[in-house]
PDB file of N, CA and C in Angstrom:
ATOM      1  N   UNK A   1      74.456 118.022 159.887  1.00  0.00           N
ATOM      2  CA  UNK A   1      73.755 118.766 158.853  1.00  0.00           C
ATOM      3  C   UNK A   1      74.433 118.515 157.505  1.00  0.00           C
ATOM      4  N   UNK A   2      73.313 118.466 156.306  1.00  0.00           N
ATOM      5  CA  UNK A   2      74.394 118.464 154.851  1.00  0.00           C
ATOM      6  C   UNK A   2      74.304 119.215 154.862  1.00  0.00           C
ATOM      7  N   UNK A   3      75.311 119.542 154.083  1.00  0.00           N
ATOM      8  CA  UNK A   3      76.393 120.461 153.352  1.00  0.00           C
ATOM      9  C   UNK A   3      75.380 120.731 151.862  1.00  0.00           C
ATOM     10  N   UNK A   4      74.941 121.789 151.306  1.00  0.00           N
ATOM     11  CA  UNK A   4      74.498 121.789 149.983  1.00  0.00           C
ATOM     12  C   UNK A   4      75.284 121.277 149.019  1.00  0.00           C
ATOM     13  N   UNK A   5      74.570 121.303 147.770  1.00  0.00           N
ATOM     14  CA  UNK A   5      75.733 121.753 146.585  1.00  0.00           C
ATOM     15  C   UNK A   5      75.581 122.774 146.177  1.00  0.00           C
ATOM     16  N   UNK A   6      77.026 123.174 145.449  1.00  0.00           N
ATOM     17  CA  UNK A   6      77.084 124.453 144.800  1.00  0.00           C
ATOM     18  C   UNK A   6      76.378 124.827 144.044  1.00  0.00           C
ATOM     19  N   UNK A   7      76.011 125.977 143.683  1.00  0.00           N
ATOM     20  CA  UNK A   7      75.320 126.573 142.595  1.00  0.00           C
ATOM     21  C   UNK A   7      76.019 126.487 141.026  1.00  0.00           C
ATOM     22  N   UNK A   8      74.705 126.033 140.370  1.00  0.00           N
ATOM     23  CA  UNK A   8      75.840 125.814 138.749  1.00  0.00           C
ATOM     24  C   UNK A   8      75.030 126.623 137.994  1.00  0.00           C
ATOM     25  N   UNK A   9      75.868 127.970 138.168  1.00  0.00           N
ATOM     26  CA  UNK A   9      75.247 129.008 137.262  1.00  0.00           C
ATOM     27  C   UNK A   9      76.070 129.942 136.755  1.00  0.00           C
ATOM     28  N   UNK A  10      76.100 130.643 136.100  1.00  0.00           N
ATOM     29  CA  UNK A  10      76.625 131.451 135.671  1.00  0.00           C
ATOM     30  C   UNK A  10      76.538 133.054 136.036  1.00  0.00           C
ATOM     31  N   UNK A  11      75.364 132.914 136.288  1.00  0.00           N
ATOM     32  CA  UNK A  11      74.921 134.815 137.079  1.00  0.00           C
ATOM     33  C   UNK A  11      75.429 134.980 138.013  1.00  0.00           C
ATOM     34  N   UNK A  12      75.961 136.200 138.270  1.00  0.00           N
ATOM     35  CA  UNK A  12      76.504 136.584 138.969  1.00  0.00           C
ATOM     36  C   UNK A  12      75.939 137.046 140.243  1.00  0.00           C
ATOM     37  N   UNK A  13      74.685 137.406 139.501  1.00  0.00           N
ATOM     38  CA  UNK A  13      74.308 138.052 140.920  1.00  0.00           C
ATOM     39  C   UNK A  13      73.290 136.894 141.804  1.00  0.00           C
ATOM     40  N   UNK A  14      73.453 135.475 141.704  1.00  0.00           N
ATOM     41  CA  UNK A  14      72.959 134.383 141.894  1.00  0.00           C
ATOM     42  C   UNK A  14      74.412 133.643 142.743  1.00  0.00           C
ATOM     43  N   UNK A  15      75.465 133.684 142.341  1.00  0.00           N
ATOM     44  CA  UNK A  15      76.643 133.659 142.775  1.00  0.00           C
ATOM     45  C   UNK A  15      76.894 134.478 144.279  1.00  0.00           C
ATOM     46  N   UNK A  16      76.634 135.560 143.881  1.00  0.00           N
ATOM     47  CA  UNK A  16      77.210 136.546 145.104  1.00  0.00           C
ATOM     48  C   UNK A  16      76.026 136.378 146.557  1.00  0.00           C
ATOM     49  N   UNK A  17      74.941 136.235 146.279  1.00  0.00           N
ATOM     50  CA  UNK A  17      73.740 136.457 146.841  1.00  0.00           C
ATOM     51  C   UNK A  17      74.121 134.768 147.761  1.00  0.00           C
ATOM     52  N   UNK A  18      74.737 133.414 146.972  1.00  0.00           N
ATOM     53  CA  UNK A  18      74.642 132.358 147.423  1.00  0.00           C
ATOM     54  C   UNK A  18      76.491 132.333 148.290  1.00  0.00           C
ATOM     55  N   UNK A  19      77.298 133.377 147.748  1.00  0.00           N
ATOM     56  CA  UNK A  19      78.270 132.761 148.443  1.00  0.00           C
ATOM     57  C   UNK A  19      77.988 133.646 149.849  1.00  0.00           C
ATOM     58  N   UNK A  20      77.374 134.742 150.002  1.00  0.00           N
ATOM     59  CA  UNK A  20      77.076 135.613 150.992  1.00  0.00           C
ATOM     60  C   UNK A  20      76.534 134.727 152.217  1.00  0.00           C
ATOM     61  N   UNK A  21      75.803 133.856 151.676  1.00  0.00           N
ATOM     62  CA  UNK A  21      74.851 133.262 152.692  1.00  0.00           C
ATOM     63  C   UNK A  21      76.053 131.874 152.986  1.00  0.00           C
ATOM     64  N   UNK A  22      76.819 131.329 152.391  1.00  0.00           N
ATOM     65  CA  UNK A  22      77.946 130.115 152.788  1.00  0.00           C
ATOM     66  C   UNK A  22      79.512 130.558 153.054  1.00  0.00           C
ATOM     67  N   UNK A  23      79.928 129.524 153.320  1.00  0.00           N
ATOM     68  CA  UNK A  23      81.372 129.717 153.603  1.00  0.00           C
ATOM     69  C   UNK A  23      81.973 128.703 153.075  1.00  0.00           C
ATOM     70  N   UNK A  24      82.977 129.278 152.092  1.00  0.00           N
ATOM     71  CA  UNK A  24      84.018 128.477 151.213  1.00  0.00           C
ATOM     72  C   UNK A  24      84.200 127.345 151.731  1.00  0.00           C
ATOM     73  N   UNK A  25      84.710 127.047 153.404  1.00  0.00           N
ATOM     74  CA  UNK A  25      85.758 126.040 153.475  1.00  0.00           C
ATOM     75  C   UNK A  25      84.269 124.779 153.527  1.00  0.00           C
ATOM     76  N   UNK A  26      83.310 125.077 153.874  1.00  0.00           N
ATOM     77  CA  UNK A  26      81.902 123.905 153.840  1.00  0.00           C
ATOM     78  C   UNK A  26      81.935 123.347 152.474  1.00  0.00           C
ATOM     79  N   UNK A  27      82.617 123.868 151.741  1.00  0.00           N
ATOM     80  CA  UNK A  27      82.733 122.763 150.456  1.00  0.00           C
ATOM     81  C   UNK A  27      83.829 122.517 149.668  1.00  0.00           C
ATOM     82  N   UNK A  28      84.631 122.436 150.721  1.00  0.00           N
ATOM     83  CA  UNK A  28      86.252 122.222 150.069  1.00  0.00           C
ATOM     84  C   UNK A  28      86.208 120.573 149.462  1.00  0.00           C
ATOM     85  N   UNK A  29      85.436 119.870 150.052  1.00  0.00           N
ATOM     86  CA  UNK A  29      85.230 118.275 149.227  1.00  0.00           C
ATOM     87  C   UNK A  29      84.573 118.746 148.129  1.00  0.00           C
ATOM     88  N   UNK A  30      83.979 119.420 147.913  1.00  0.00           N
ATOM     89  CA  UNK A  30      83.410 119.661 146.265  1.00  0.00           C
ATOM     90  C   UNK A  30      84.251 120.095 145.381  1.00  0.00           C
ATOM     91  N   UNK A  31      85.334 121.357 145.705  1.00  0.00           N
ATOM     92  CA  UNK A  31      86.145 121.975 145.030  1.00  0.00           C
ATOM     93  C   UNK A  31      86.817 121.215 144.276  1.00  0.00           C
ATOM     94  N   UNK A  32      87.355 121.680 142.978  1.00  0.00           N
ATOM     95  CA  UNK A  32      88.317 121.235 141.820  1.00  0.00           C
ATOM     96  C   UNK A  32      89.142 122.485 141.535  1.00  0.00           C
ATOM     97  N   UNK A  33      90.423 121.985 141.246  1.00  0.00           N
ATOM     98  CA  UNK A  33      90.950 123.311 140.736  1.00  0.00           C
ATOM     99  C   UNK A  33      91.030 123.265 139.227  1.00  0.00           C
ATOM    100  N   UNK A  34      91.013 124.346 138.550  1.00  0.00           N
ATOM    101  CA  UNK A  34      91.003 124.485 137.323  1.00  0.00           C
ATOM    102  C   UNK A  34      91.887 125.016 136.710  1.00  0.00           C
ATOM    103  N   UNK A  35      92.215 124.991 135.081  1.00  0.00           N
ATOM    104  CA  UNK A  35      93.627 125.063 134.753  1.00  0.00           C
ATOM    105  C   UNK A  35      93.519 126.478 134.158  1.00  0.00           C
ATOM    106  N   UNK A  36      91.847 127.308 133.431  1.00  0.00           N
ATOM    107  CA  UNK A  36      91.210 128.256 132.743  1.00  0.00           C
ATOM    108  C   UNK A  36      90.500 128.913 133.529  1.00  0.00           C
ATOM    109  N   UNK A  37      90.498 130.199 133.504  1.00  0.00           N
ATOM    110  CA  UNK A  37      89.771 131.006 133.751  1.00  0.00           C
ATOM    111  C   UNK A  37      88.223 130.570 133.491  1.00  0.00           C
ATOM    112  N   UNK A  38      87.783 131.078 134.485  1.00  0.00           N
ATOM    113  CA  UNK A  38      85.987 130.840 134.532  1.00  0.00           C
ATOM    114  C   UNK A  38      85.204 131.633 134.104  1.00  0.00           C
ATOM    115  N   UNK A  39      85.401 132.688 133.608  1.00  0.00           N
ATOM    116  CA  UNK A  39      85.120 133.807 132.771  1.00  0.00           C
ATOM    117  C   UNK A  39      85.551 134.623 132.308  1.00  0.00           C
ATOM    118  N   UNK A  40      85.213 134.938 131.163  1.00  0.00           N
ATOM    119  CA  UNK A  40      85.660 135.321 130.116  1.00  0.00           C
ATOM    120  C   UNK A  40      86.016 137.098 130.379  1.00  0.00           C
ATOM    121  N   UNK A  41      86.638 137.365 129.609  1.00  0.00           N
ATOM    122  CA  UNK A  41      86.430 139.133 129.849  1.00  0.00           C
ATOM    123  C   UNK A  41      85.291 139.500 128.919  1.00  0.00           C
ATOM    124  N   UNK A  42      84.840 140.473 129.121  1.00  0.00           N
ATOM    125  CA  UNK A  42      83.751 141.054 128.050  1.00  0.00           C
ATOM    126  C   UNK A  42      83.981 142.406 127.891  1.00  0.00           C
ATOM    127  N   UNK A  43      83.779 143.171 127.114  1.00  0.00           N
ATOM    128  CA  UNK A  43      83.795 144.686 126.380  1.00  0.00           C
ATOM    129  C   UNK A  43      82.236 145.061 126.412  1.00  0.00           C
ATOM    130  N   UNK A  44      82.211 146.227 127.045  1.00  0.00           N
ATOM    131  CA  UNK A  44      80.863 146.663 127.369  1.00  0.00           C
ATOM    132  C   UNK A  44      80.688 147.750 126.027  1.00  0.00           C
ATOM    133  N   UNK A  45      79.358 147.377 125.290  1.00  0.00           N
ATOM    134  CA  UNK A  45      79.104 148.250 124.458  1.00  0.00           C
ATOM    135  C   UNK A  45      77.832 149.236 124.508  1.00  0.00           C
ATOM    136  N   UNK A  46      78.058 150.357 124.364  1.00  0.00           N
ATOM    137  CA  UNK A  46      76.695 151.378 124.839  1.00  0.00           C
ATOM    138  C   UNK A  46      75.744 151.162 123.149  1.00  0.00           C
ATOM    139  N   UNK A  47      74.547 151.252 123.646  1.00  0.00           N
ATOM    140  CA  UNK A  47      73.389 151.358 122.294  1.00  0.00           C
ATOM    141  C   UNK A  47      72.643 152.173 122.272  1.00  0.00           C
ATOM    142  N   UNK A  48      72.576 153.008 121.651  1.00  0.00           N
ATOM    143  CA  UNK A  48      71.220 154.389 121.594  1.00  0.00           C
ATOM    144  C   UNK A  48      70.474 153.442 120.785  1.00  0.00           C
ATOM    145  N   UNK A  49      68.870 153.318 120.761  1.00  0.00           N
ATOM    146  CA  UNK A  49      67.975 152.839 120.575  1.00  0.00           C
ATOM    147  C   UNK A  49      66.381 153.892 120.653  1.00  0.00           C
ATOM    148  N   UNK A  50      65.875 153.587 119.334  1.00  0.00           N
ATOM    149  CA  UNK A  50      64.268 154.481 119.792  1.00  0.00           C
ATOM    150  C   UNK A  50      64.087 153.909 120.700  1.00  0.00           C
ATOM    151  N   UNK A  51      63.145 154.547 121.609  1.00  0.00           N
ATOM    152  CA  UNK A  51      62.328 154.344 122.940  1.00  0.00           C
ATOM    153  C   UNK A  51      61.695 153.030 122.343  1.00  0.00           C
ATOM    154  N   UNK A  52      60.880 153.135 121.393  1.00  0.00           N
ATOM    155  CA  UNK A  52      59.963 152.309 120.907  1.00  0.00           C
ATOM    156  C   UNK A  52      60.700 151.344 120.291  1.00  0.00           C
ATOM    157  N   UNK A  53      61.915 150.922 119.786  1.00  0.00           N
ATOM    158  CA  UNK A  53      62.176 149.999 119.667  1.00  0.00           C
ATOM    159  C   UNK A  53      63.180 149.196 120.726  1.00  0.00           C
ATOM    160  N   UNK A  54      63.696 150.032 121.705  1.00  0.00           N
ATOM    161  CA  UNK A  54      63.424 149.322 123.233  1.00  0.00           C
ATOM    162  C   UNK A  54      62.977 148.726 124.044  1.00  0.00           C
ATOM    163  N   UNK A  55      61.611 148.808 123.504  1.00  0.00           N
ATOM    164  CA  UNK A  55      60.373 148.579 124.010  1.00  0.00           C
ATOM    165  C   UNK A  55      59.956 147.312 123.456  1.00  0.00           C
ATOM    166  N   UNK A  56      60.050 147.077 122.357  1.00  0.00           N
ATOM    167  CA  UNK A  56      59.839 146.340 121.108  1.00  0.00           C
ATOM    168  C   UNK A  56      60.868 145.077 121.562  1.00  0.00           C
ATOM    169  N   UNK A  57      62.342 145.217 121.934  1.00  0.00           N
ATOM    170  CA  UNK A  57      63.202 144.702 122.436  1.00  0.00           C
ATOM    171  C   UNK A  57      62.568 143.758 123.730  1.00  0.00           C
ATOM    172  N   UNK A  58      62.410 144.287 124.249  1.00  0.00           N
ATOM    173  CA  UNK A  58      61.863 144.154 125.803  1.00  0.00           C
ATOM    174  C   UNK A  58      60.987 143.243 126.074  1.00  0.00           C
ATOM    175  N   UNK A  59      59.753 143.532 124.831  1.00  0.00           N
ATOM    176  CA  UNK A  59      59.024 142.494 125.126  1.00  0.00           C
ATOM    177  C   UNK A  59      59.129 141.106 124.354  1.00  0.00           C
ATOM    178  N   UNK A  60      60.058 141.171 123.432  1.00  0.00           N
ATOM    179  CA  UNK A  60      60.403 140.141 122.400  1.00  0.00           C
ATOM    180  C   UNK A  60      61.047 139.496 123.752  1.00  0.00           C
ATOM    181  N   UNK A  61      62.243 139.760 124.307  1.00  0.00           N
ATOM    182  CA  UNK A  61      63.125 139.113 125.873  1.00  0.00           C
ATOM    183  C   UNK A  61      62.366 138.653 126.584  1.00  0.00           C
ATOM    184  N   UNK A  62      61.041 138.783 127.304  1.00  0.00           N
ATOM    185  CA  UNK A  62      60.108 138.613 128.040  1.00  0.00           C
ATOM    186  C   UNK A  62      59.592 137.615 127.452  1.00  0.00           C
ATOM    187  N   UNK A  63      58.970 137.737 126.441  1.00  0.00           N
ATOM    188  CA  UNK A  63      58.117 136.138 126.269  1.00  0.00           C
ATOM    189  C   UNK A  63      58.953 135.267 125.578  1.00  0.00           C
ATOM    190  N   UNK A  64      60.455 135.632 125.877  1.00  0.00           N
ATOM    191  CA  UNK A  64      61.183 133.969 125.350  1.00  0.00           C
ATOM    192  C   UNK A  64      62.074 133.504 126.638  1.00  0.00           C
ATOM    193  N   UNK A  65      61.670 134.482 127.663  1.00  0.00           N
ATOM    194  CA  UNK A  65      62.124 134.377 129.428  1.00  0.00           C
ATOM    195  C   UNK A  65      63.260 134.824 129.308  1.00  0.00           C
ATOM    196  N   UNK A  66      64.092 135.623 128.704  1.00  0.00           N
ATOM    197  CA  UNK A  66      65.497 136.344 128.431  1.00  0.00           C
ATOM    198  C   UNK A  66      65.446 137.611 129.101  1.00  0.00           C
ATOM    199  N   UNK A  67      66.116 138.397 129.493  1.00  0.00           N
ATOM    200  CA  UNK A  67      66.932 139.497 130.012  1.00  0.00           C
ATOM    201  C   UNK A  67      66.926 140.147 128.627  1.00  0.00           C
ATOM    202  N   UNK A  68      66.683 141.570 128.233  1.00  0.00           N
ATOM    203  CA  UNK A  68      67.247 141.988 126.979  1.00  0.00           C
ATOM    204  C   UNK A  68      68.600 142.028 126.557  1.00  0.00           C
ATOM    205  N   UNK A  69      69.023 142.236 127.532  1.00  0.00           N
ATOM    206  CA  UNK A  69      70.544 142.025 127.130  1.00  0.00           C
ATOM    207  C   UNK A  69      71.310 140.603 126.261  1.00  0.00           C
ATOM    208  N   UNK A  70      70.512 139.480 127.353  1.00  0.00           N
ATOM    209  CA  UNK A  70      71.070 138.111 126.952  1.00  0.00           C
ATOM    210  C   UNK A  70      70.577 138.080 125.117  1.00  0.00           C
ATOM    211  N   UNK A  71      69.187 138.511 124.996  1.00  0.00           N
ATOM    212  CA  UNK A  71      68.078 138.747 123.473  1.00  0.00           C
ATOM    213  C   UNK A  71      69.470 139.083 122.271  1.00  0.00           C
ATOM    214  N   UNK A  72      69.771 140.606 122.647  1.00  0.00           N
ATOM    215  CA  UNK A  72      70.420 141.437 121.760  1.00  0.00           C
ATOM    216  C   UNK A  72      72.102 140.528 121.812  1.00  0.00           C
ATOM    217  N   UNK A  73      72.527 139.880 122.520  1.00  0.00           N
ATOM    218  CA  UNK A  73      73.922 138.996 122.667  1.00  0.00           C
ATOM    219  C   UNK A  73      73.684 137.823 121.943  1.00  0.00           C
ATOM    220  N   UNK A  74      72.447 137.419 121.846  1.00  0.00           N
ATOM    221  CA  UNK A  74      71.934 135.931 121.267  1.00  0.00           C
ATOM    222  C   UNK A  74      71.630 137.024 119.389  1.00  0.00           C
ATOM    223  N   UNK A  75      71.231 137.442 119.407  1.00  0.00           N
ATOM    224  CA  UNK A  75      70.911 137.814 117.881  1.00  0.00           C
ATOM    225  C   UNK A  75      71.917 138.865 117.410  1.00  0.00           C
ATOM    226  N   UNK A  76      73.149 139.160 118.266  1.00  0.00           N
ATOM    227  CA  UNK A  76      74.443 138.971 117.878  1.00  0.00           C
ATOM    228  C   UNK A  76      75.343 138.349 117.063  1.00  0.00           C
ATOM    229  N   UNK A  77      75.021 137.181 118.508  1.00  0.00           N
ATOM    230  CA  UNK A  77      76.231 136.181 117.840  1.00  0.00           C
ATOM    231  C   UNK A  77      75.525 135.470 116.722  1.00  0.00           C
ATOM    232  N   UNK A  78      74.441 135.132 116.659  1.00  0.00           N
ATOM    233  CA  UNK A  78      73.641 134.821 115.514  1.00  0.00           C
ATOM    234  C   UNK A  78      74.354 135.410 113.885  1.00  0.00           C
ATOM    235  N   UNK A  79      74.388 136.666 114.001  1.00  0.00           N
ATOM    236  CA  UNK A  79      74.429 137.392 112.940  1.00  0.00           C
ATOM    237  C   UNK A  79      76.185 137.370 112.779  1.00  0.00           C
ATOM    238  N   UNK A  80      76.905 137.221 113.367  1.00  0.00           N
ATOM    239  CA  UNK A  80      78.086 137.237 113.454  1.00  0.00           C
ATOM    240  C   UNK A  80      78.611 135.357 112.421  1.00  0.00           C
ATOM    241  N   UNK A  81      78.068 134.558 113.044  1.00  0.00           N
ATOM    242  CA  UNK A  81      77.805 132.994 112.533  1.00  0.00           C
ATOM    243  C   UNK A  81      77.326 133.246 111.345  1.00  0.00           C
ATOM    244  N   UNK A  82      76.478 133.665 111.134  1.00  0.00           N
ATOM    245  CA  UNK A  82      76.072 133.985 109.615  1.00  0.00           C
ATOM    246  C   UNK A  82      76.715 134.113 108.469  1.00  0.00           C
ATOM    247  N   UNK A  83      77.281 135.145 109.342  1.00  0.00           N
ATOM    248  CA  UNK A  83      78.247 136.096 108.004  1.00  0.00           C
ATOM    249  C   UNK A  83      79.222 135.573 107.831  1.00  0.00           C
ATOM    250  N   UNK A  84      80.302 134.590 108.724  1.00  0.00           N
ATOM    251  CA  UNK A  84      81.120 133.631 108.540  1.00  0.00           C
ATOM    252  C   UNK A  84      80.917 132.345 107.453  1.00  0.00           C
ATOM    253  N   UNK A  85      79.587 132.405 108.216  1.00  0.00           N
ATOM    254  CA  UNK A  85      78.683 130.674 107.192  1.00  0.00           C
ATOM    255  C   UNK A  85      79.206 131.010 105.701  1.00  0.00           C
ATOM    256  N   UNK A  86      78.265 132.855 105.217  1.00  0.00           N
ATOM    257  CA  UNK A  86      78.008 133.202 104.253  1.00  0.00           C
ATOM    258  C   UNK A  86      79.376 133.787 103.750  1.00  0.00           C
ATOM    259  N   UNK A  87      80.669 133.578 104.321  1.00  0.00           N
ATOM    260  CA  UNK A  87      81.859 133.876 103.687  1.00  0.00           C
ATOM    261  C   UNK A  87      81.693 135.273 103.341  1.00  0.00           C
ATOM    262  N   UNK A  88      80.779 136.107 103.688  1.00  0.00           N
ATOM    263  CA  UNK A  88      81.165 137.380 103.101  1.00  0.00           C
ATOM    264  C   UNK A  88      81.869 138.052 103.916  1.00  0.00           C
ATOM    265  N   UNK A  89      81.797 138.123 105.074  1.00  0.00           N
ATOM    266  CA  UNK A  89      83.152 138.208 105.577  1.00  0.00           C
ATOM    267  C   UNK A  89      83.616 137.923 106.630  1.00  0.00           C
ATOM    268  N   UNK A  90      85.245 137.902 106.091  1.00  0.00           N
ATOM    269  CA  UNK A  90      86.226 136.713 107.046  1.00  0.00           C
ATOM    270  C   UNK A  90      86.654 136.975 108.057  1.00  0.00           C
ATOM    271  N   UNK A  91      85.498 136.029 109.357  1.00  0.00           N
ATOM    272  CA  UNK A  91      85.965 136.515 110.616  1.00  0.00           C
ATOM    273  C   UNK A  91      86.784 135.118 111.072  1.00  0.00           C
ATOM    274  N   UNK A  92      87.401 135.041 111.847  1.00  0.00           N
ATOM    275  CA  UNK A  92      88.977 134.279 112.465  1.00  0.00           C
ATOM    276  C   UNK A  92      87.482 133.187 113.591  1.00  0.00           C
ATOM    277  N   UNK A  93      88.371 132.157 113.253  1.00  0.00           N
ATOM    278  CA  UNK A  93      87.670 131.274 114.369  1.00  0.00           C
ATOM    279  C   UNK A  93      87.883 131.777 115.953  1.00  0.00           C
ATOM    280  N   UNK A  94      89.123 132.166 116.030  1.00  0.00           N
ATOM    281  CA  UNK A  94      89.149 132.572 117.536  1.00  0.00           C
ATOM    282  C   UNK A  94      88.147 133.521 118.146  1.00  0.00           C
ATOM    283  N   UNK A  95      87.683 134.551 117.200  1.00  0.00           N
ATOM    284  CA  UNK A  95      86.951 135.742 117.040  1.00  0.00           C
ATOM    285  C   UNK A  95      85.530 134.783 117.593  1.00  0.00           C
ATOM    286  N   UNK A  96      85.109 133.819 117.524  1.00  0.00           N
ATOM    287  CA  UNK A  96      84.007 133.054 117.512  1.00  0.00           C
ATOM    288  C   UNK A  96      83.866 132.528 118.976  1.00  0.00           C
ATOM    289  N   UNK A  97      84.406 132.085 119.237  1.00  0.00           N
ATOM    290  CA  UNK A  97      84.704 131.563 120.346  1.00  0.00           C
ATOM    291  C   UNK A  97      83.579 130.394 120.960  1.00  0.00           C
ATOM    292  N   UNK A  98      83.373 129.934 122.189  1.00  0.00           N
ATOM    293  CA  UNK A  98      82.163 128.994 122.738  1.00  0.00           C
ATOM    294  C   UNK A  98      80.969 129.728 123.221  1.00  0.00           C
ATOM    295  N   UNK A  99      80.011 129.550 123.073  1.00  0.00           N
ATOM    296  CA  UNK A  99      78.944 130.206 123.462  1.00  0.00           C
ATOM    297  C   UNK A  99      78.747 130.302 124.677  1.00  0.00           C
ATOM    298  N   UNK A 100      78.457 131.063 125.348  1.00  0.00           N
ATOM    299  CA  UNK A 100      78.104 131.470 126.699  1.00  0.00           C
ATOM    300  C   UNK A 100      76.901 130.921 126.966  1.00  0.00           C
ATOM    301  N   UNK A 101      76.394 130.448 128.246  1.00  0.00           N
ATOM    302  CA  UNK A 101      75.689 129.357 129.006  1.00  0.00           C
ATOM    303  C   UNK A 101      74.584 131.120 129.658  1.00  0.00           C
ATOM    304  N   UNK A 102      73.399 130.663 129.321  1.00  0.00           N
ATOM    305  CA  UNK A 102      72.889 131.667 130.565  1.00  0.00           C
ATOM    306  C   UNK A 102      72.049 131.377 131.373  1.00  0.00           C
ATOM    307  N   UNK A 103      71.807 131.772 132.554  1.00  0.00           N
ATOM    308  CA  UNK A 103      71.144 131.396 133.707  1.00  0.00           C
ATOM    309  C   UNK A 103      69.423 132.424 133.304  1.00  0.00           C
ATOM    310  N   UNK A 104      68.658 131.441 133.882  1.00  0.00           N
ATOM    311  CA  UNK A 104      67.054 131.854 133.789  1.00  0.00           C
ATOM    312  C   UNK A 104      66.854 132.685 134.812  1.00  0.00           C
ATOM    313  N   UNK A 105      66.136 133.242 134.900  1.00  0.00           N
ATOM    314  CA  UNK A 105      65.984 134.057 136.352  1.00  0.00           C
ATOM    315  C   UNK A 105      64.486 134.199 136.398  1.00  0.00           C
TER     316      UNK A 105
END
């Protein structure tokens, strides 16, 4: 029988759902070890929002195939790039960092 390949994604819950169903050592010829962490830490931030512009949110995410969450993280970092571009104010390159990859669902 083959052996699949791994999943190249980033979601997690695409991850967990695929390692549930395999077993590590079936792809120890695929494995690499790595010198960096594979993900990043993140800081969870809470948002009060009108209903209606939740909503408004929601469906803007939907017809560009996004998660709202991924929407409001993308027109984030957007606005964050900006304001660097526009020198008004001085955020640190590290502060910037690589953009995060997201999985479609």
């Amino acid at each position: 029988m083959k052996t699949p390949k791994l999943p190249y994604t980033d979601s997690i819950p695409e991850l967990a759902q695929f390692w549930d169903a395999h077993d590590l050592m079936d792809f120890e010829e695929q494995l690499e070890e790595v010198a960096e962490a594979a993900f990043e830490q993140r800081t969870v931030i809470s948002l009060n929002l009108e209903s209606k512009d939740a909503e408004a949110i929601g469906m803007i995410a939907k017809t560009k195939g996004l998660e709202t969450e991924e929407l409001i993280y993308q027109w984030i970092r957007g606005k964050i790039h900006s304001q660097r571009k526009d020198r008004t104010v001085p955020i640190p390159h590290r502060l910037l960092g690589a953009k995060r990859t997201r999985s479609h669902k």
